[in-house]
Protein backbone atom coordinates (compact mmCIF):
# COMPACT_ATOMS: atom_id res chain seq x y z
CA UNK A 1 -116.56 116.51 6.45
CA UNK A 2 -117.15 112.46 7.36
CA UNK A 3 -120.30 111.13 5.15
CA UNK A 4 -123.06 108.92 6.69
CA UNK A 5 -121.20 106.13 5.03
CA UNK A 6 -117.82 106.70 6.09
CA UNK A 7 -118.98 107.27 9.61
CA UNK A 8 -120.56 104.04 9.70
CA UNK A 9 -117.62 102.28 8.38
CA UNK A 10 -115.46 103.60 11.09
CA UNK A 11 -117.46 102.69 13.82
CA UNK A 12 -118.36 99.37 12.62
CA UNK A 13 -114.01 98.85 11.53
CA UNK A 14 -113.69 100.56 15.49
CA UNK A 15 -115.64 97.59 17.31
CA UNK A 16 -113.46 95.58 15.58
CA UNK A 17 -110.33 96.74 16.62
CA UNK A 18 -108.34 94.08 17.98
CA UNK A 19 -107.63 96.00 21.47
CA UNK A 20 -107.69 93.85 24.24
CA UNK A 21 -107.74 95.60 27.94
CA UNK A 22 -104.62 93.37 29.04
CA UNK A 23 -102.53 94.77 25.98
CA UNK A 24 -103.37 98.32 26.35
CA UNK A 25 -102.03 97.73 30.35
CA UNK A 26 -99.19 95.81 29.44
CA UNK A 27 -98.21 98.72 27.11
CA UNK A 28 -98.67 101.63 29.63
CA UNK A 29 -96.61 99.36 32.28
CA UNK A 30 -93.78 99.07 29.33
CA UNK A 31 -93.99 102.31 29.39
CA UNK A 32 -93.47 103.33 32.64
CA UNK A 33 -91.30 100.97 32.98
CA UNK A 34 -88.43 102.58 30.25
CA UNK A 35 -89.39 106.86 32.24
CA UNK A 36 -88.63 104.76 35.31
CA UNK A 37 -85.17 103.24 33.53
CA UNK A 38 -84.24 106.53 32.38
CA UNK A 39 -84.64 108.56 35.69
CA UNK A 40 -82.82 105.85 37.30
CA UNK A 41 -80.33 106.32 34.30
CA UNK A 42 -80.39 110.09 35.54
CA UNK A 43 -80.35 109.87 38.82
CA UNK A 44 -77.16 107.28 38.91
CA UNK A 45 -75.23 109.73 36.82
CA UNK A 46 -75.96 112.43 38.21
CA UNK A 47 -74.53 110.95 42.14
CA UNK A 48 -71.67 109.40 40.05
CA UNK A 49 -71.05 113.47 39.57
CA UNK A 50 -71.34 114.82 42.04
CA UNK A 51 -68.69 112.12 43.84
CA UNK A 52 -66.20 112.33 41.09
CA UNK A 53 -66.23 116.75 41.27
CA UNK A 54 -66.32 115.55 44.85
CA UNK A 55 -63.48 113.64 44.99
CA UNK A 56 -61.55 116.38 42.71
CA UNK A 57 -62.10 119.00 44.84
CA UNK A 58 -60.99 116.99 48.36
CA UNK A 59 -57.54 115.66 45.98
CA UNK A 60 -57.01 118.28 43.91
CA UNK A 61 -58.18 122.17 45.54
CA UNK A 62 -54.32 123.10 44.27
CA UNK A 63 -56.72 123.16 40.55
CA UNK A 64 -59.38 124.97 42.27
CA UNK A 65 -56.93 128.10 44.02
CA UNK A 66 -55.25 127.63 40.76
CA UNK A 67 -58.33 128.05 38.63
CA UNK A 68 -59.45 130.54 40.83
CA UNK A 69 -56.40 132.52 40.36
CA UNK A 70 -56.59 132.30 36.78
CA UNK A 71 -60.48 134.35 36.98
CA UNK A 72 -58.88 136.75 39.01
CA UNK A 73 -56.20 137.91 36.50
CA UNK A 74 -58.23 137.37 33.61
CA UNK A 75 -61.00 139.83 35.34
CA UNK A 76 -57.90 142.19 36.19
CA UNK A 77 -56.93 141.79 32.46
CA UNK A 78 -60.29 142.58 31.50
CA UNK A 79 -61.03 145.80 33.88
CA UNK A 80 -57.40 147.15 32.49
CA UNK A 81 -58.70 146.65 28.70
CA UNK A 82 -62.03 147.86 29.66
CA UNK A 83 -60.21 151.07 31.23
CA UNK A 84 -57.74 151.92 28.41
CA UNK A 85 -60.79 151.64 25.80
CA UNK A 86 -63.02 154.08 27.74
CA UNK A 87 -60.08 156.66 27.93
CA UNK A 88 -59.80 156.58 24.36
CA UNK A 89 -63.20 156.41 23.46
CA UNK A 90 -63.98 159.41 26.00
CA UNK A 91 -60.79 161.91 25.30
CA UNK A 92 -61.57 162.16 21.49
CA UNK A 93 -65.04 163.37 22.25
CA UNK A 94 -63.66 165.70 25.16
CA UNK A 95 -61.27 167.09 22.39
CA UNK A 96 -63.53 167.79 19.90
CA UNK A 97 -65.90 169.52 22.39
CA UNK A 98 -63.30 172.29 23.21
């Protein structure tokens, strides 16, 4: 809890307070201005992106069907893995059940 005294002293210290209306504008405006500076930031590396995947895809789509190939054995891989494990984890328990 703030005495009468130290309430006092703020508010006489807050009158003051050496802020001037022209500052406090001139530091929201810098402030602005650096958000504006990094969304430009963004935005310019986010369209330099885009036009190098772009550019990737329209030269090189023998990596794409070549990458694409590559998830189709590895899912093949995966559903034969997947396959053997259930067998074994599902003719124990059919064994032991007769």
């Amino acid at each position: 809890m703030v005495s009468y005294d130290e309430k006092q002293r703020l508010l006489r210290d807050f009158h003051h307070e050496p802020a001037w209306a022209l500052g406090v504008v001139l530091k929201c405006a810098a402030c602005l201005l650096i958000l504006v500076g990094f969304a430009v930031i963004g935005i310019t590396t986010d369209l330099q992106s885009d036009a190098h995947s772009g550019a990737a895809a329209e030269g090189g789509s023998r990596t794409i069907k070549k990458e694409r190939a590559s998830v189709v054995e590895s899912r093949n891989a995966f559903e034969e893995r997947r396959a053997r494990f259930e067998g074994q984890s599902t003719a124990p328990q059919c064994q032991a059940a007769h």
